[in-house]
Protein backbone atom coordinates (compact mmCIF):
# COMPACT_ATOMS: atom_id res chain seq x y z
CA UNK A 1 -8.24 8.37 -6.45
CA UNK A 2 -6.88 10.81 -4.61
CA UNK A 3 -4.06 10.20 -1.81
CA UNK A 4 -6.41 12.25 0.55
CA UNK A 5 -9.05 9.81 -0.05
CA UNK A 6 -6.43 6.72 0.79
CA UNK A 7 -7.63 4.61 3.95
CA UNK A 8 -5.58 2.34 5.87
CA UNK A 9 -8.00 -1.19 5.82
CA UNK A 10 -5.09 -3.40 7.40
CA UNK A 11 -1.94 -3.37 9.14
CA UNK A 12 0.57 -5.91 9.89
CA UNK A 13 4.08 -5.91 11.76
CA UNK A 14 6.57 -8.13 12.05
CA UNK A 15 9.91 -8.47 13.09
CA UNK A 16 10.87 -7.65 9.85
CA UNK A 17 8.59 -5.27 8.02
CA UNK A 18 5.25 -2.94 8.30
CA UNK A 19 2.96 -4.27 5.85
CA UNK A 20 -0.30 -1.70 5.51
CA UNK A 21 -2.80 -2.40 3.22
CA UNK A 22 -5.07 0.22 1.67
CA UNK A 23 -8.92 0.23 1.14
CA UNK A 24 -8.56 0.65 -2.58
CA UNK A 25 -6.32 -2.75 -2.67
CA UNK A 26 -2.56 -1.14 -2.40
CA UNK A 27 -0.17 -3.12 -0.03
CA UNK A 28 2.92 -1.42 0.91
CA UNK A 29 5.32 -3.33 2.79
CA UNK A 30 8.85 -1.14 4.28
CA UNK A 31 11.39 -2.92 6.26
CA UNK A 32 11.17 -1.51 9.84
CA UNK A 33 14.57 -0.01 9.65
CA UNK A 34 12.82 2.71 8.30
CA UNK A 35 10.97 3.13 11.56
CA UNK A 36 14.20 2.72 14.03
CA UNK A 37 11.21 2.56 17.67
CA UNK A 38 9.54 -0.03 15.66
CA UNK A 39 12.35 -2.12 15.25
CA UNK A 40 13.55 -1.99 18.51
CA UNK A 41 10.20 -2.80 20.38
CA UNK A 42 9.25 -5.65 21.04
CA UNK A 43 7.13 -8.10 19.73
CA UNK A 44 4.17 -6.99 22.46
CA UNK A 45 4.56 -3.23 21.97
CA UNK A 46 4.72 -3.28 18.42
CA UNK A 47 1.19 -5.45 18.25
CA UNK A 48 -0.64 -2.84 19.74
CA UNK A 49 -1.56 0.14 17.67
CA UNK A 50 -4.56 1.58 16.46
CA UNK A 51 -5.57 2.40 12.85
CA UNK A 52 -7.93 5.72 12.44
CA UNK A 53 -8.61 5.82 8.49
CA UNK A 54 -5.05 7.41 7.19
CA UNK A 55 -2.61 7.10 10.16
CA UNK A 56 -1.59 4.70 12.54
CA UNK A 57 -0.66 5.08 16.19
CA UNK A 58 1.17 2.85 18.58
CA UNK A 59 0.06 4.38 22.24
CA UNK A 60 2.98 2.26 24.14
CA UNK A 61 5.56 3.78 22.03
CA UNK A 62 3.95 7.13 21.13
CA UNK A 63 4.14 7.00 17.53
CA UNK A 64 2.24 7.96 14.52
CA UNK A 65 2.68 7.16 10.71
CA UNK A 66 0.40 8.41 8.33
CA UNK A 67 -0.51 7.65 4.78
CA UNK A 68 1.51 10.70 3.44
CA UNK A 69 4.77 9.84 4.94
CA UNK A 70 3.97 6.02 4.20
CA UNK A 71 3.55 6.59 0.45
CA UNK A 72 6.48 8.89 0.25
CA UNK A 73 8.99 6.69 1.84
CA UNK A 74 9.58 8.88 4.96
CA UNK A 75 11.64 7.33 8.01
CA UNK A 76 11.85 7.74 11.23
CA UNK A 77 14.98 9.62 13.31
CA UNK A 78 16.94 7.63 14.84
CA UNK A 79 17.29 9.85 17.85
CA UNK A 80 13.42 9.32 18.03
CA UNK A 81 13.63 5.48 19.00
CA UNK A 82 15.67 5.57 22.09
CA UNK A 83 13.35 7.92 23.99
CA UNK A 84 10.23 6.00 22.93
CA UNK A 85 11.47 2.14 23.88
CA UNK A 86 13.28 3.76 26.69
CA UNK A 87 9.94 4.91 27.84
CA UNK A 88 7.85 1.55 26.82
CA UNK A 89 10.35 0.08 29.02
CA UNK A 90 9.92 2.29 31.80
CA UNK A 91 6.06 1.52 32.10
CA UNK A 92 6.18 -2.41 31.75
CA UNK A 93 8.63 -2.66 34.67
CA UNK A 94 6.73 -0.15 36.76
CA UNK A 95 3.48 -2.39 36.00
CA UNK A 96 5.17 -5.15 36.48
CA UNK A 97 6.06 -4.20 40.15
């Protein structure tokens, strides 16, 4: 099978690691170092993301992972993170008020 034809069937995050399992039975789990907005989310931003058939996307924090960059071991920027949690941040207090 080809990686093009790689779905995403299940996704799991933890404080930890992103664990994504694929439709053809492939779990890949990568410590969420890799993915620096991830880790520093918390628990309730990082439980809400949506899976469309290869990528991922977390609306709160604005980001995207796909099955390319999953199966190749890509990471995250660093620099990334900060504007993205600083953001999440931004919009829970506002709600909150």
């Amino acid at each position: 099978m080809s990686e093009k034809a790689i779905k995403i069937r299940h996704v799991r995050v933890d404080e930890k690691y992103l664990t994504v399992e694929f439709a053809d039975g492939r779990m890949l789990g990568t410590p969420l170092s890799h993915y620096p907005t991830l880790q520093r989310a918390s628990d309730e931003d990082r439980a809400v993301f949506e899976v469309y058939g290869r990528s991922i996307h977390w609306p709160r924090l604005d980001v995207d992972l796909g099955v390319e960059g999953l199966l190749a071991g890509a990471r995250e920027l660093a620099c990334y993170a900060d504007k993205a949690v600083s953001k999440s941040r931004r919009h829970r207090e506002l709600a909150a008020a």
